[in-house]
N, C-alpha and C. Protein backbone atom coordinates (compact mmCIF):
# COMPACT_ATOMS: atom_id res chain seq x y z
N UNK A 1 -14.10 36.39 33.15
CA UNK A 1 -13.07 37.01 32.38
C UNK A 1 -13.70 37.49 31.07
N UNK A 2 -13.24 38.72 30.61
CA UNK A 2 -13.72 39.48 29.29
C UNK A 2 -12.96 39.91 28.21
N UNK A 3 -12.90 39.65 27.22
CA UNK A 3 -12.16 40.60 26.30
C UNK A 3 -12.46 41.67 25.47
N UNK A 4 -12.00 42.61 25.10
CA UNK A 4 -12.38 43.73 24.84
C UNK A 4 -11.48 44.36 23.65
N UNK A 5 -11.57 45.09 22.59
CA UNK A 5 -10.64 45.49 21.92
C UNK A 5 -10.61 46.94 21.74
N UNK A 6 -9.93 47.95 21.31
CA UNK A 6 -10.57 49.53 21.08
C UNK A 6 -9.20 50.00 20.10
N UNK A 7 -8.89 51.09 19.61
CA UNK A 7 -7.84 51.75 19.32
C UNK A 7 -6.85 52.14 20.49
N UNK A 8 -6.16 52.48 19.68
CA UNK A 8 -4.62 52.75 21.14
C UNK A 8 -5.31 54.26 21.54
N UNK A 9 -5.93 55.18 21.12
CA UNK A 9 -6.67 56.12 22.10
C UNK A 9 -8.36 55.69 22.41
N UNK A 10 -8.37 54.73 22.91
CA UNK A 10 -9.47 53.66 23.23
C UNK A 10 -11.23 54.42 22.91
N UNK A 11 -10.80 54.62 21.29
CA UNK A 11 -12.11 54.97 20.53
C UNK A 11 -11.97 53.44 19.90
N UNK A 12 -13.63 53.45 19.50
CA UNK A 12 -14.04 51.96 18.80
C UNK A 12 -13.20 51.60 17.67
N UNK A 13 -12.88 50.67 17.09
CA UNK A 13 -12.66 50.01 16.01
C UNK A 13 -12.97 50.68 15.21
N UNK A 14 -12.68 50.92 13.83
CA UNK A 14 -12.50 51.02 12.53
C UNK A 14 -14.25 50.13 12.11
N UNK A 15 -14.76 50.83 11.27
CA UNK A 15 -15.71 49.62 10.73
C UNK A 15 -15.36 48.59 10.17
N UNK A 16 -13.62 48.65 9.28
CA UNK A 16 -13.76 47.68 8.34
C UNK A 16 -12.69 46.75 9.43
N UNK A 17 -12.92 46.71 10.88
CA UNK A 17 -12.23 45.83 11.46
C UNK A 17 -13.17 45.39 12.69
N UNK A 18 -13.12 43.96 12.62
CA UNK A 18 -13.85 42.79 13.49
C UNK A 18 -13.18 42.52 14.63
N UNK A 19 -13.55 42.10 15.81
CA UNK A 19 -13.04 41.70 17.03
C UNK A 19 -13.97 40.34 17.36
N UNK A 20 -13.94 39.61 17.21
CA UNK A 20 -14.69 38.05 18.32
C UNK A 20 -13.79 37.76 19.31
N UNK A 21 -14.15 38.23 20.98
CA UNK A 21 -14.34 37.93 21.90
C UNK A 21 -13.86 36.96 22.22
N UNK A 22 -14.78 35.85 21.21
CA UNK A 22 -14.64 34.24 21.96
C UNK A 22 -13.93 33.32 21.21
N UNK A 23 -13.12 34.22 20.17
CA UNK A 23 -12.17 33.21 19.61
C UNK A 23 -10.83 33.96 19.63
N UNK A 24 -10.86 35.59 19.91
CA UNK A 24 -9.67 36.12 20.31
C UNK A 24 -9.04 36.58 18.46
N UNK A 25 -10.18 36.63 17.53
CA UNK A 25 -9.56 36.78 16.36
C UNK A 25 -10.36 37.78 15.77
N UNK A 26 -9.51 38.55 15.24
CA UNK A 26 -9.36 40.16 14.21
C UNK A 26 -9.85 39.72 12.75
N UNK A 27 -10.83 40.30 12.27
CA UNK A 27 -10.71 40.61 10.66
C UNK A 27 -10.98 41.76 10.29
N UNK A 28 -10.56 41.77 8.91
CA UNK A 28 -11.00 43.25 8.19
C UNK A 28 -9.99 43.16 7.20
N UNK A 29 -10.11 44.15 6.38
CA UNK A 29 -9.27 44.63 5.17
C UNK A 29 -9.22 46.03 5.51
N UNK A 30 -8.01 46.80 5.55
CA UNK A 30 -7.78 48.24 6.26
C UNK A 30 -7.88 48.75 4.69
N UNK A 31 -8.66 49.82 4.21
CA UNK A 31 -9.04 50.77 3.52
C UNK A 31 -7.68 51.17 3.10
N UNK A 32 -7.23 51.64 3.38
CA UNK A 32 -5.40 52.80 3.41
C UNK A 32 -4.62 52.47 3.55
N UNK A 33 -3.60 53.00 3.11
CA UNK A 33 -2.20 52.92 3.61
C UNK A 33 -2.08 53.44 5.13
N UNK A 34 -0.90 52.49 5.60
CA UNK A 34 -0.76 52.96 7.37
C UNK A 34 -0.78 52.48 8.19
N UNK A 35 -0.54 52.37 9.38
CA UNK A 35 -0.41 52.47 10.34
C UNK A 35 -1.55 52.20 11.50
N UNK A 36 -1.95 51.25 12.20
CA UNK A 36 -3.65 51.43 13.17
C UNK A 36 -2.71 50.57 13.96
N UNK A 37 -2.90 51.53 15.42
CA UNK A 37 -2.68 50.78 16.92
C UNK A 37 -3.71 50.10 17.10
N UNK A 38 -4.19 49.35 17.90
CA UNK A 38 -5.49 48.39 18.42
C UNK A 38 -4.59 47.88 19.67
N UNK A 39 -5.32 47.68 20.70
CA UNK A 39 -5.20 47.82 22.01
C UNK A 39 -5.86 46.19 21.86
N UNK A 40 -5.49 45.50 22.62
CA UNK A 40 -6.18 43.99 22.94
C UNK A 40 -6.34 43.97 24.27
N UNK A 41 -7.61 43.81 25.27
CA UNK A 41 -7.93 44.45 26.57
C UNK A 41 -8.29 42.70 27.37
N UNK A 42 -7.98 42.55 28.46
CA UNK A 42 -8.45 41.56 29.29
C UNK A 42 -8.59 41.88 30.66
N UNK A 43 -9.98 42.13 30.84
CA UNK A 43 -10.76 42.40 32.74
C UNK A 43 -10.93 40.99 33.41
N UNK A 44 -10.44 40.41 34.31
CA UNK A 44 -11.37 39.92 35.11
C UNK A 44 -11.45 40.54 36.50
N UNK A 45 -13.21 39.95 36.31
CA UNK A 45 -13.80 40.96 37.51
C UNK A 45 -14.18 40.03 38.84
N UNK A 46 -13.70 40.37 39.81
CA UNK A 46 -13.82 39.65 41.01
C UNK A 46 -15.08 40.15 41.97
N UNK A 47 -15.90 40.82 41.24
CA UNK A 47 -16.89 41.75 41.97
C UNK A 47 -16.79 42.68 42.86
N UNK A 48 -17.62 43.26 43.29
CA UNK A 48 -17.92 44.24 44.01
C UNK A 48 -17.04 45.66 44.00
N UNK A 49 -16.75 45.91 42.40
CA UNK A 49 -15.98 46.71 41.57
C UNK A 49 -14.78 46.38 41.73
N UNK A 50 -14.34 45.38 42.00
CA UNK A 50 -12.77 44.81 42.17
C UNK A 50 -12.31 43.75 40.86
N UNK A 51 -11.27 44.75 39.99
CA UNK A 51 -11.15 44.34 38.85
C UNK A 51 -9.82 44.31 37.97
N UNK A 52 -8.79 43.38 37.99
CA UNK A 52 -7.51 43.47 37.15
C UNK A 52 -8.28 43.68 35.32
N UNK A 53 -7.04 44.52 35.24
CA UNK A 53 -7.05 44.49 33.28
C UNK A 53 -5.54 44.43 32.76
N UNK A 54 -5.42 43.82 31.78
CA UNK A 54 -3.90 43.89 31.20
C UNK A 54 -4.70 43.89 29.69
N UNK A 55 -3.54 44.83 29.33
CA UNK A 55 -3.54 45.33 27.90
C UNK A 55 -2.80 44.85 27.24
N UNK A 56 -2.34 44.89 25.96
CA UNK A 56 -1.51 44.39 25.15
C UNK A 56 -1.66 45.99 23.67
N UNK A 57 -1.01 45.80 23.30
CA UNK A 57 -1.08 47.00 22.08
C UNK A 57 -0.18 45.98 20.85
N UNK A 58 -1.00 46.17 19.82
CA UNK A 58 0.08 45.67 18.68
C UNK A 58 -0.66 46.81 17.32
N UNK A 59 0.29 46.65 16.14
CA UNK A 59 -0.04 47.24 15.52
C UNK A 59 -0.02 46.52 13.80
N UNK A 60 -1.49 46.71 13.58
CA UNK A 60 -1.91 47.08 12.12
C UNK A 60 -0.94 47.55 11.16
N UNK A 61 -0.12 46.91 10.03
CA UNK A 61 0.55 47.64 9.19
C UNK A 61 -0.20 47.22 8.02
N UNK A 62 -0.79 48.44 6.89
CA UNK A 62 -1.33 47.77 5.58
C UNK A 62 -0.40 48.57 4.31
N UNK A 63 0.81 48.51 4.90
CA UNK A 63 1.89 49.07 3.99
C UNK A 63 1.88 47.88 2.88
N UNK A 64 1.88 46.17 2.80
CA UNK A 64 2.09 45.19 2.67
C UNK A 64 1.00 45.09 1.80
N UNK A 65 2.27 44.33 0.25
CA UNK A 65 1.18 43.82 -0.71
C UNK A 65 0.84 42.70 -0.33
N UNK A 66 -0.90 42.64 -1.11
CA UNK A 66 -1.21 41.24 -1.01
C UNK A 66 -0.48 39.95 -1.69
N UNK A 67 -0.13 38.66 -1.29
CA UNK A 67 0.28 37.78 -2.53
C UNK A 67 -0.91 37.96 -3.55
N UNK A 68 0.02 37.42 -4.58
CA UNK A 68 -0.96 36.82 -5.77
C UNK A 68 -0.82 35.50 -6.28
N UNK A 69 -1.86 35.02 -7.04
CA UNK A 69 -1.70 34.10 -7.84
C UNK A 69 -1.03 33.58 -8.78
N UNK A 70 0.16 32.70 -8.33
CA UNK A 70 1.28 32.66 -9.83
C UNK A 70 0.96 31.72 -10.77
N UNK A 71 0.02 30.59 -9.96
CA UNK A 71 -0.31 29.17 -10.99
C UNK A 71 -1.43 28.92 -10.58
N UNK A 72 -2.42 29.01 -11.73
CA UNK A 72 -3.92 28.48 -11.60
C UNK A 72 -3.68 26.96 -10.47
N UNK A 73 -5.01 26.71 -10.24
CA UNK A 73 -5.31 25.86 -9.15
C UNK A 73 -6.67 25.17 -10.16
N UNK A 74 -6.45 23.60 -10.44
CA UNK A 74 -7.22 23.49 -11.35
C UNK A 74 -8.47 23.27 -10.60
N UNK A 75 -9.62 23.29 -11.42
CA UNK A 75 -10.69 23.06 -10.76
C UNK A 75 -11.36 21.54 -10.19
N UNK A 76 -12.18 21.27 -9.29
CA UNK A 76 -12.48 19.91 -9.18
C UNK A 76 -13.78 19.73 -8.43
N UNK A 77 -14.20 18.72 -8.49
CA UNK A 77 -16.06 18.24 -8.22
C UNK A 77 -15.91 17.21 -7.91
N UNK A 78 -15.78 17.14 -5.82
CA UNK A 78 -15.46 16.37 -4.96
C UNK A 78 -16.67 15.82 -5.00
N UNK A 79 -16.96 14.29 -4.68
CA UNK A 79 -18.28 13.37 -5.04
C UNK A 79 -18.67 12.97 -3.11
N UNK A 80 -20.03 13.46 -2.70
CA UNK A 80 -19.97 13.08 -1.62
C UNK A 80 -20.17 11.47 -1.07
N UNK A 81 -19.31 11.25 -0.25
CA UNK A 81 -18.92 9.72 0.35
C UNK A 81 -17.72 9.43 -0.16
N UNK A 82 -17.12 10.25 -1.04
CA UNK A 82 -15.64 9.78 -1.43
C UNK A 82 -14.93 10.72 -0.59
N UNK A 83 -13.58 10.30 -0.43
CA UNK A 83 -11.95 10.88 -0.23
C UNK A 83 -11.91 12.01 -1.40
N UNK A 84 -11.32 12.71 -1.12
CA UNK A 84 -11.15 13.95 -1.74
C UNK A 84 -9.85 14.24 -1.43
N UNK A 85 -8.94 14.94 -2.65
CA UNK A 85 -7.60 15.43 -1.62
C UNK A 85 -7.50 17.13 -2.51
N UNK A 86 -7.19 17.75 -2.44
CA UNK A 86 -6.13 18.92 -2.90
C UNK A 86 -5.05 18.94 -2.37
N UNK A 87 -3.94 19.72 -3.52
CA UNK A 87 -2.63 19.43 -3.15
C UNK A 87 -2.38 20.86 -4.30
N UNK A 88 -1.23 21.78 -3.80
CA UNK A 88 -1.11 23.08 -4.91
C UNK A 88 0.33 22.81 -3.89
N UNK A 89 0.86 23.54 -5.10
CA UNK A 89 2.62 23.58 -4.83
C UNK A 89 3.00 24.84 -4.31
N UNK A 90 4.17 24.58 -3.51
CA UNK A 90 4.48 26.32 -2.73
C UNK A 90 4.39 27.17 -3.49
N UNK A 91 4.72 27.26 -5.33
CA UNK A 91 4.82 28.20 -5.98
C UNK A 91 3.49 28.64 -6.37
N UNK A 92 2.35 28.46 -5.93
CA UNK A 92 0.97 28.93 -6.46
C UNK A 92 0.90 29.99 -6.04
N UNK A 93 0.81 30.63 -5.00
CA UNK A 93 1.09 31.93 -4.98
C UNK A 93 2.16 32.99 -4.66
N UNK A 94 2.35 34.24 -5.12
CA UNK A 94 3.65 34.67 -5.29
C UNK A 94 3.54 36.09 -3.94
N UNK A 95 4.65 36.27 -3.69
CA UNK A 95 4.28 37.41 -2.64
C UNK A 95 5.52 38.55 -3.40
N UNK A 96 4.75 40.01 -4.17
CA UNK A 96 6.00 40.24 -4.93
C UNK A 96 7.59 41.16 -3.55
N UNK A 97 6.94 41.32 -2.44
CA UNK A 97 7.87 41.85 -1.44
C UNK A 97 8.87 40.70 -0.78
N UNK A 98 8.90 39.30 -1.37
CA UNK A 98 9.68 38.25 -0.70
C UNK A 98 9.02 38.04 0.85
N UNK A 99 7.61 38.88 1.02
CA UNK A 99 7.51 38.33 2.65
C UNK A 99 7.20 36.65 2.88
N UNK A 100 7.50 36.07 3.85
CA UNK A 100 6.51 34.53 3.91
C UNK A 100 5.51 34.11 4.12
N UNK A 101 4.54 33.14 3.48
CA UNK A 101 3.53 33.25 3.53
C UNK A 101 3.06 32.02 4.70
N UNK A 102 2.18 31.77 4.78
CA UNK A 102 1.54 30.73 5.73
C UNK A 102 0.15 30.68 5.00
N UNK A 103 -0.33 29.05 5.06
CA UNK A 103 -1.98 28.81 4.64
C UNK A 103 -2.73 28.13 6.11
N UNK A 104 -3.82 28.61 5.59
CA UNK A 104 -4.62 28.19 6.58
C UNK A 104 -6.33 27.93 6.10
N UNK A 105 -7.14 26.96 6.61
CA UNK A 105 -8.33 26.70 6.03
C UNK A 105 -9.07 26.67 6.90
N UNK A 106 -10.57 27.20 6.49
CA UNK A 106 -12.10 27.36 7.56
C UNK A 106 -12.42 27.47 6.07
N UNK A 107 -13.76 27.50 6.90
CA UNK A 107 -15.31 27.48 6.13
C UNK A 107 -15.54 28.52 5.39
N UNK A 108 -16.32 29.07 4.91
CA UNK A 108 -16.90 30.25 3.93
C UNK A 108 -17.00 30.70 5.14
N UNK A 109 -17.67 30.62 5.89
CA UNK A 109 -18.37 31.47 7.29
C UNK A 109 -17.56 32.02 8.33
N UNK A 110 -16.23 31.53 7.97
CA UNK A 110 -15.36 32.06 9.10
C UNK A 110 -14.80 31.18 10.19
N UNK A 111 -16.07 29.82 10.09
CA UNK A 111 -15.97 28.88 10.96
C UNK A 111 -14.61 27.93 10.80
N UNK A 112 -14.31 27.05 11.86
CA UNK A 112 -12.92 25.88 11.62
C UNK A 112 -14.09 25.19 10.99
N UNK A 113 -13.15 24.03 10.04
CA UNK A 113 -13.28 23.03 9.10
C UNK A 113 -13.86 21.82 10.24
N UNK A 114 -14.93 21.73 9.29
CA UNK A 114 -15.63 20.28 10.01
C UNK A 114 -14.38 19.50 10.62
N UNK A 115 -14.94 18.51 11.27
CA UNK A 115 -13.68 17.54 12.21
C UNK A 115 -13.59 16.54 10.81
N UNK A 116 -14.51 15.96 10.17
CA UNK A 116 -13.83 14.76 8.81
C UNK A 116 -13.05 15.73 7.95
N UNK A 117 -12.49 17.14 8.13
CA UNK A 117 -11.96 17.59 7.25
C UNK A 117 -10.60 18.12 7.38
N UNK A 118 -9.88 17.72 6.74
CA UNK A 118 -8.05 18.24 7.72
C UNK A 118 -7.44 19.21 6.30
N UNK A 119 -6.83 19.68 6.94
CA UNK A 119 -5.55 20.74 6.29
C UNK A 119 -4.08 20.73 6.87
């Protein structure tokens, strides 16, 4: 089984947009205002050119402000071998369109959070 991604007239991606395969997850920051179809593609191939695909289409909107920052987040210098916690209140950041927000945590690298590390 494969996954595959392209535009809804199945030219490549945008540069400033990512596809990984093997985790099924999109990044990028869209340049513009607008609108981008992206096609989400799945082949499996049973050989001997015998091959289902199902598509999916969703769409890119970067009409949408970013939140911002309403209340500093103080700083801190976690000591290794100790417990560590952070804790910031729903009001730390503000979204000025009323949309809802959701958090989520990984690594600098993109990677999930070590297993001793929870969110």
């Amino acid at each position: 089984m494969s996954f595959w991604s392209r535009l809804s007239d199945y030219s490549a991606l945008p540069s400033w947009l990512t596809f990984n395969s093997a985790t099924l997850g999109f990044s990028g920051t869209p340049p513009s205002i607008g609108k981008f179809y992206v096609i989400l593609g799945m082949k499996v191939d049973y050989g001997s050119g015998v091959y289902h695909e199902a598509i999916s289409t969703f769409i890119i909107n970067s009409y949408n402000k970013a939140p911002t920052l309403a209340t500093s987040i103080n700083s801190a210098s976690p000591v290794v071998g100790s417990n560590y916690s952070l804790q910031f209140d729903s009001s730390t950041f503000a979204d000025s369109e009323g949309d809802g927000m959701f958090y989520f945590a990984n690594q600098q690298s993109g990677e999930p959070l070590p297993s001793w590390a929870y969110f």
